[in-house]
C-alpha atoms as a PDB file:
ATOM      1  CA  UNK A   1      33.742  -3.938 -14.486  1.00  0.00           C
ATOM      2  CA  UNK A   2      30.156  -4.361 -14.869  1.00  0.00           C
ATOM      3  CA  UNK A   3      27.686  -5.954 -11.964  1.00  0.00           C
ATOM      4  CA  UNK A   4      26.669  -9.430 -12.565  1.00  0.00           C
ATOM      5  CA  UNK A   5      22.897  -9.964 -12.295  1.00  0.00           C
ATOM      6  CA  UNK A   6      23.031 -12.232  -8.963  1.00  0.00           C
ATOM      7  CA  UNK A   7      25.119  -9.041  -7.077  1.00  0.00           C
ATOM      8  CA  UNK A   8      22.403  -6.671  -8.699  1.00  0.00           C
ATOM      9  CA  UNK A   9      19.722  -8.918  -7.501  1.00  0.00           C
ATOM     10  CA  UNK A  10      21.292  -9.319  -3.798  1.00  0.00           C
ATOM     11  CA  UNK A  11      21.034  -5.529  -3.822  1.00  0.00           C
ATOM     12  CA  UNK A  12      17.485  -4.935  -5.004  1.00  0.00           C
ATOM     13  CA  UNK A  13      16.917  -7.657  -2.129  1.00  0.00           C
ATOM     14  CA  UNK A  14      18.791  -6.082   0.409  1.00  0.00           C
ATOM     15  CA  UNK A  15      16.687  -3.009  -0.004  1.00  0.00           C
ATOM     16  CA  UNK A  16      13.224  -4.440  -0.531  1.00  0.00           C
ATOM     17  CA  UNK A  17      13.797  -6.706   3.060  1.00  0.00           C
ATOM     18  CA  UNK A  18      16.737  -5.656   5.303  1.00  0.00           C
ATOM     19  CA  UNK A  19      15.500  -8.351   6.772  1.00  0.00           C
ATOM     20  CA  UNK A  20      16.833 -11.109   4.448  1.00  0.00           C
ATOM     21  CA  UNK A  21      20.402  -8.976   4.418  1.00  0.00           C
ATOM     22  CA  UNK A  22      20.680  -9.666   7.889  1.00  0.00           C
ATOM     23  CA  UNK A  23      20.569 -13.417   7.100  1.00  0.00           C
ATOM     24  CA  UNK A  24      23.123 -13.686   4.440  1.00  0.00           C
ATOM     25  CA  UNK A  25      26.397 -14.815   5.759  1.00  0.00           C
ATOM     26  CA  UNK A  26      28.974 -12.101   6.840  1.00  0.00           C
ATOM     27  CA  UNK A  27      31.927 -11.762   4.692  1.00  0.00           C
ATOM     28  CA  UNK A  28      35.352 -13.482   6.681  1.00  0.00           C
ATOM     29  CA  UNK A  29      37.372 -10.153   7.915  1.00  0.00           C
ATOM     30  CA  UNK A  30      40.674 -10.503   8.068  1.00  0.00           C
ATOM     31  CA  UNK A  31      41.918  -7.310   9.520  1.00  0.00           C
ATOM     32  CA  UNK A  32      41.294  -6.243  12.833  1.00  0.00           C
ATOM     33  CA  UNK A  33      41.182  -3.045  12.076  1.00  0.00           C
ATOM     34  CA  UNK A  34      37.907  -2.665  10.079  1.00  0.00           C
ATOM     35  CA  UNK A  35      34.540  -1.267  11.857  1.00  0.00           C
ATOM     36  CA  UNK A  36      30.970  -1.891  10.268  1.00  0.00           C
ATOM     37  CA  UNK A  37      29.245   0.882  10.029  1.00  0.00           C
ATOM     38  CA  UNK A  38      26.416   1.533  12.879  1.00  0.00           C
ATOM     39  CA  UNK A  39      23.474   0.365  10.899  1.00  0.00           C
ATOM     40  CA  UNK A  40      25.130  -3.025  10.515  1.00  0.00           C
ATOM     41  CA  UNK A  41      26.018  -3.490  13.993  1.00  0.00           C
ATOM     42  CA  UNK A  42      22.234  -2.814  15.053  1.00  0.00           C
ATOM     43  CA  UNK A  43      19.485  -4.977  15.673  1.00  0.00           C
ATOM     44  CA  UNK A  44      17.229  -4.927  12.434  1.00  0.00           C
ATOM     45  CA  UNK A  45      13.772  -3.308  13.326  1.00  0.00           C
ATOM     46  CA  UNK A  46      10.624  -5.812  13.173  1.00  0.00           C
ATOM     47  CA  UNK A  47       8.503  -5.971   9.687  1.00  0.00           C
ATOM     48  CA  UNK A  48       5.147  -5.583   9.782  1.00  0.00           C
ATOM     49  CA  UNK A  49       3.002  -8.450   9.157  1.00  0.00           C
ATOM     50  CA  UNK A  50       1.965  -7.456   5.780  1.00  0.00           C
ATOM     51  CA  UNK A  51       3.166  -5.183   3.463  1.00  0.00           C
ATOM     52  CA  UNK A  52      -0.031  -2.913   1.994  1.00  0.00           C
ATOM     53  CA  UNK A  53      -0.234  -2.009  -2.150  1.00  0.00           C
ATOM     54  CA  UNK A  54      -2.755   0.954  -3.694  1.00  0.00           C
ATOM     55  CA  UNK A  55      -2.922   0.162  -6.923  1.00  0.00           C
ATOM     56  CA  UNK A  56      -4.275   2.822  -8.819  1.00  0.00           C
ATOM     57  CA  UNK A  57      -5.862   1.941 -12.162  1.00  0.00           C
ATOM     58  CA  UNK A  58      -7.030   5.993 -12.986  1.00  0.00           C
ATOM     59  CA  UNK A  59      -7.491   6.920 -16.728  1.00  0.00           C
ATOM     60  CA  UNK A  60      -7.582  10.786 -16.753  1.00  0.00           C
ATOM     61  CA  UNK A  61      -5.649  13.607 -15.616  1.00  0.00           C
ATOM     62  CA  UNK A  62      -8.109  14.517 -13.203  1.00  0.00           C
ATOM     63  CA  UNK A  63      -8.531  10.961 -11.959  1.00  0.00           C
ATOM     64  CA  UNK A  64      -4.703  10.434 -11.436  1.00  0.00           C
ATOM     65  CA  UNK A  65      -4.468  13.991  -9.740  1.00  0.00           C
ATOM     66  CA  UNK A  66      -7.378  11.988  -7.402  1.00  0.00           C
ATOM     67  CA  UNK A  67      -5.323   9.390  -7.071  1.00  0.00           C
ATOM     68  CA  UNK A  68      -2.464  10.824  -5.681  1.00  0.00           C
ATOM     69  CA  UNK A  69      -4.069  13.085  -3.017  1.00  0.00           C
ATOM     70  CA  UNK A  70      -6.402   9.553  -2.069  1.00  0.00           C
ATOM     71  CA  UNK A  71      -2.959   7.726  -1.676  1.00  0.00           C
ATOM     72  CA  UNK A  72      -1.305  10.625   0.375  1.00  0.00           C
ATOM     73  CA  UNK A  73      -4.207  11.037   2.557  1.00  0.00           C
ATOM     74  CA  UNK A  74      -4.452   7.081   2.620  1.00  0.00           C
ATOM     75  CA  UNK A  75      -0.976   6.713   4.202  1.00  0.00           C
ATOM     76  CA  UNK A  76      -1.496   9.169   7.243  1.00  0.00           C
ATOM     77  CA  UNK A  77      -3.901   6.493   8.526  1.00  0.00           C
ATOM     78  CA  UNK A  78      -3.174   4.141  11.534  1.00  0.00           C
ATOM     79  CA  UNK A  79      -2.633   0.957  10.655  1.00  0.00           C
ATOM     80  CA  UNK A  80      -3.222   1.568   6.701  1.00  0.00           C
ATOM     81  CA  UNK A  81      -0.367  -0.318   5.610  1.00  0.00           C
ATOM     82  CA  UNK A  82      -2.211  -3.905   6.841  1.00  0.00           C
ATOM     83  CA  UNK A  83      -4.844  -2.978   4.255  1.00  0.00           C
ATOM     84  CA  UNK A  84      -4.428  -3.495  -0.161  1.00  0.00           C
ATOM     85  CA  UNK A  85      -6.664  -1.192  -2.058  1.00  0.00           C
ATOM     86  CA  UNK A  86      -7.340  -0.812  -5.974  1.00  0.00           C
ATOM     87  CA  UNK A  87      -8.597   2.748  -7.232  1.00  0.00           C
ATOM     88  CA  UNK A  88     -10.566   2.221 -10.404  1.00  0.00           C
ATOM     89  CA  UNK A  89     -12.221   4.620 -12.664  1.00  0.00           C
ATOM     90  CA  UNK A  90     -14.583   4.455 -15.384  1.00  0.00           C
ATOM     91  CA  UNK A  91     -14.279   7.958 -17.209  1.00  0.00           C
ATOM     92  CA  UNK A  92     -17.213  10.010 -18.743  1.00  0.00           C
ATOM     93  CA  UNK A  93     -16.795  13.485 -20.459  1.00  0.00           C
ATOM     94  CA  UNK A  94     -20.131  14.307 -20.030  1.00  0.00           C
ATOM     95  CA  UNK A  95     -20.800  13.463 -16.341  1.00  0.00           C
ATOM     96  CA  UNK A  96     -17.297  13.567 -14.801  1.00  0.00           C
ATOM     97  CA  UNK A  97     -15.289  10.187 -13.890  1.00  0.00           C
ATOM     98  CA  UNK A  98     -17.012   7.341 -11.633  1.00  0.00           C
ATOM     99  CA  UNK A  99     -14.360   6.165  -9.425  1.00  0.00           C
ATOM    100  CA  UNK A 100     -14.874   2.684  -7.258  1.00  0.00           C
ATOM    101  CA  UNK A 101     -12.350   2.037  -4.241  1.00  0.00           C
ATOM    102  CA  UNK A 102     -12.087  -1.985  -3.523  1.00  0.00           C
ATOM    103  CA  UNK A 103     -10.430  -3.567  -0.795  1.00  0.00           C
ATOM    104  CA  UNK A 104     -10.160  -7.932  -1.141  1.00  0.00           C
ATOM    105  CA  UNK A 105     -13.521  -8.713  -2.928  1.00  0.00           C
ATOM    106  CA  UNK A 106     -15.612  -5.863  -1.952  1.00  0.00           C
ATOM    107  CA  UNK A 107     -16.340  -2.327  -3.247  1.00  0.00           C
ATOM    108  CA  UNK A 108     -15.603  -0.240  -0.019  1.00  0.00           C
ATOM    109  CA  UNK A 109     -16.885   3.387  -1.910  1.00  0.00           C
ATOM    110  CA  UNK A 110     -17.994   4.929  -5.191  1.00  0.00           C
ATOM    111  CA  UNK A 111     -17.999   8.582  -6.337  1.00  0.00           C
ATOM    112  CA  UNK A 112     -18.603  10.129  -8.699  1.00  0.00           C
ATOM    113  CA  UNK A 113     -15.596  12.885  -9.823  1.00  0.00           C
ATOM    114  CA  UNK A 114     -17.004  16.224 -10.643  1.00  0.00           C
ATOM    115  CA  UNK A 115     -15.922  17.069 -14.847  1.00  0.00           C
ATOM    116  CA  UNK A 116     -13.802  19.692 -13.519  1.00  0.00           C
ATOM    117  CA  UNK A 117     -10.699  19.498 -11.091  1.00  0.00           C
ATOM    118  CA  UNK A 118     -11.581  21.966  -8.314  1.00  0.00           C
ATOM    119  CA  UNK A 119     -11.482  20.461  -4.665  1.00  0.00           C
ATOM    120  CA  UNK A 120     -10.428  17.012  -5.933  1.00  0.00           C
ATOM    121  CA  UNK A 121      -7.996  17.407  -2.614  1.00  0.00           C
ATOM    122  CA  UNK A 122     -10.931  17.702  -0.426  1.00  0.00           C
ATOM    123  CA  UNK A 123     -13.035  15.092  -2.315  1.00  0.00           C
ATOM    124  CA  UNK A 124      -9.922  12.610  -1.969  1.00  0.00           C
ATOM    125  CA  UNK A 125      -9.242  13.090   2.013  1.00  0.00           C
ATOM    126  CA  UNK A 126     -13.001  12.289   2.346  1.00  0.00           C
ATOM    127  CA  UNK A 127     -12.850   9.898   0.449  1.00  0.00           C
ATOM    128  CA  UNK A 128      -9.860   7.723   2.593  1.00  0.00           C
ATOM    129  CA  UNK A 129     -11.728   8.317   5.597  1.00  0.00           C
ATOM    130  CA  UNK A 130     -14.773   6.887   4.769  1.00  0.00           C
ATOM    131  CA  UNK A 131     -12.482   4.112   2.886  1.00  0.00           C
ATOM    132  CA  UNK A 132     -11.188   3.448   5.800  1.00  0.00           C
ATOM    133  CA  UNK A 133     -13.862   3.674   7.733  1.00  0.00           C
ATOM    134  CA  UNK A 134     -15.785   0.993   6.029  1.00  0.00           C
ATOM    135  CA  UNK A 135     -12.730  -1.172   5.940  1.00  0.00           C
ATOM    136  CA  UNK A 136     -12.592  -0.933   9.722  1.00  0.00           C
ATOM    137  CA  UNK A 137     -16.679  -1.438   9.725  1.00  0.00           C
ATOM    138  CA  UNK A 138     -15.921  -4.543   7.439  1.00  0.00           C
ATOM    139  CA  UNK A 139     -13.009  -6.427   9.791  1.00  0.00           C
ATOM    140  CA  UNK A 140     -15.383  -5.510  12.484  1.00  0.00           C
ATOM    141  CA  UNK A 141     -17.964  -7.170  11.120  1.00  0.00           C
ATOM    142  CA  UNK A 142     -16.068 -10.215  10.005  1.00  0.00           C
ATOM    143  CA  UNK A 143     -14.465 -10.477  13.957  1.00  0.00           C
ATOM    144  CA  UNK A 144     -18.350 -10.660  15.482  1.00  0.00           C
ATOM    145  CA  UNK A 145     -20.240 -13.041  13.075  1.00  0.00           C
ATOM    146  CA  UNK A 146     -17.981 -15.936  12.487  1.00  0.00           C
ATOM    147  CA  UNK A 147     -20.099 -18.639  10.137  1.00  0.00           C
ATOM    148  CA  UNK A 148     -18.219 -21.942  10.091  1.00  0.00           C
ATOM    149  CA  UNK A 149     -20.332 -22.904   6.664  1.00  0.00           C
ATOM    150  CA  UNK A 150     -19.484 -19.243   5.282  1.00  0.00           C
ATOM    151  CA  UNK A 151     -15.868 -18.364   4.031  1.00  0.00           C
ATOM    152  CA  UNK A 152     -14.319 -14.704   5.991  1.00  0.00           C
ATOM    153  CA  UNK A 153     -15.474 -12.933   2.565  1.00  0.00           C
ATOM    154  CA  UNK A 154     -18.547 -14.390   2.065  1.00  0.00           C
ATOM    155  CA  UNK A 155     -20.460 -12.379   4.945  1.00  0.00           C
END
């Protein structure tokens, strides 16, 4: 009547990486008569290399409406999902929200979010492209000067 946990987690799997349910042996059949259903019988598509997270550590109203128009405007970039990012903010009353956007070890940008909430859409689509921008700027720089003595996030 009710799932058992390993059924519930073989779901949750199957969803996270239709790759892995493609793996797991196919139940024995022993009509003749039953069809799979046309996502079964196709190939599965290839995963990406890496899968991408935006973590988003904002504090106020303001800095979570940021957030989500950063992370919309983030997605609509090529090759964005190879990339993890953490939004952080450090919120003042008095001078608006300073907001720091860090990709591996580095600090890619800082703003500063203006006290009130007008044009945070504008200020957040700026704000991925020069994100990504400098991440691009950063991988480029890490492909030309290659240090054996210096670790890839060292430079």
């Amino acid at each position: 009547m009710f799932p058992t946990a390993r059924s519930i987690l073989v779901t949750l799997l199957s969803i996270a990486w239709p790759a892995l349910a493609g793996a797991a042996p196919e139940p024995a059949v022993t009509s003749a008569a039953v069809t799979l259903p046309p996502q079964a019988t196709t190939a599965a598509e290839p995963e990406p290399e890496a899968w991408a997270i935006v973590t988003s550590q904002m504090i106020t109203v303001a800095g979570h409406e940021f957030g989500n128009h950063f992370i919309a405007a983030w997605r609509d970039k090529p090759g964005s999902e190879r990339y993890t990012l953490a939004l952080r903010e450090r919120p003042s009353a008095r001078w608006g929200s300073l907001v720091w956007i860090e990709s591996g070890q580095q600090r890619v940008l800082q703003l500063q979010l203006p006290p009130a909430r007008a044009g945070l859409r504008t200020l957040a689509d700026n704000a991925a492209d020069n994100a990504y921008q400098a991440i691009l700027d950063i991988e480029r720089q890490r492909r030309l000067a290659g240090d054996a003595d210096l670790a890839p996030d060292e430079f």
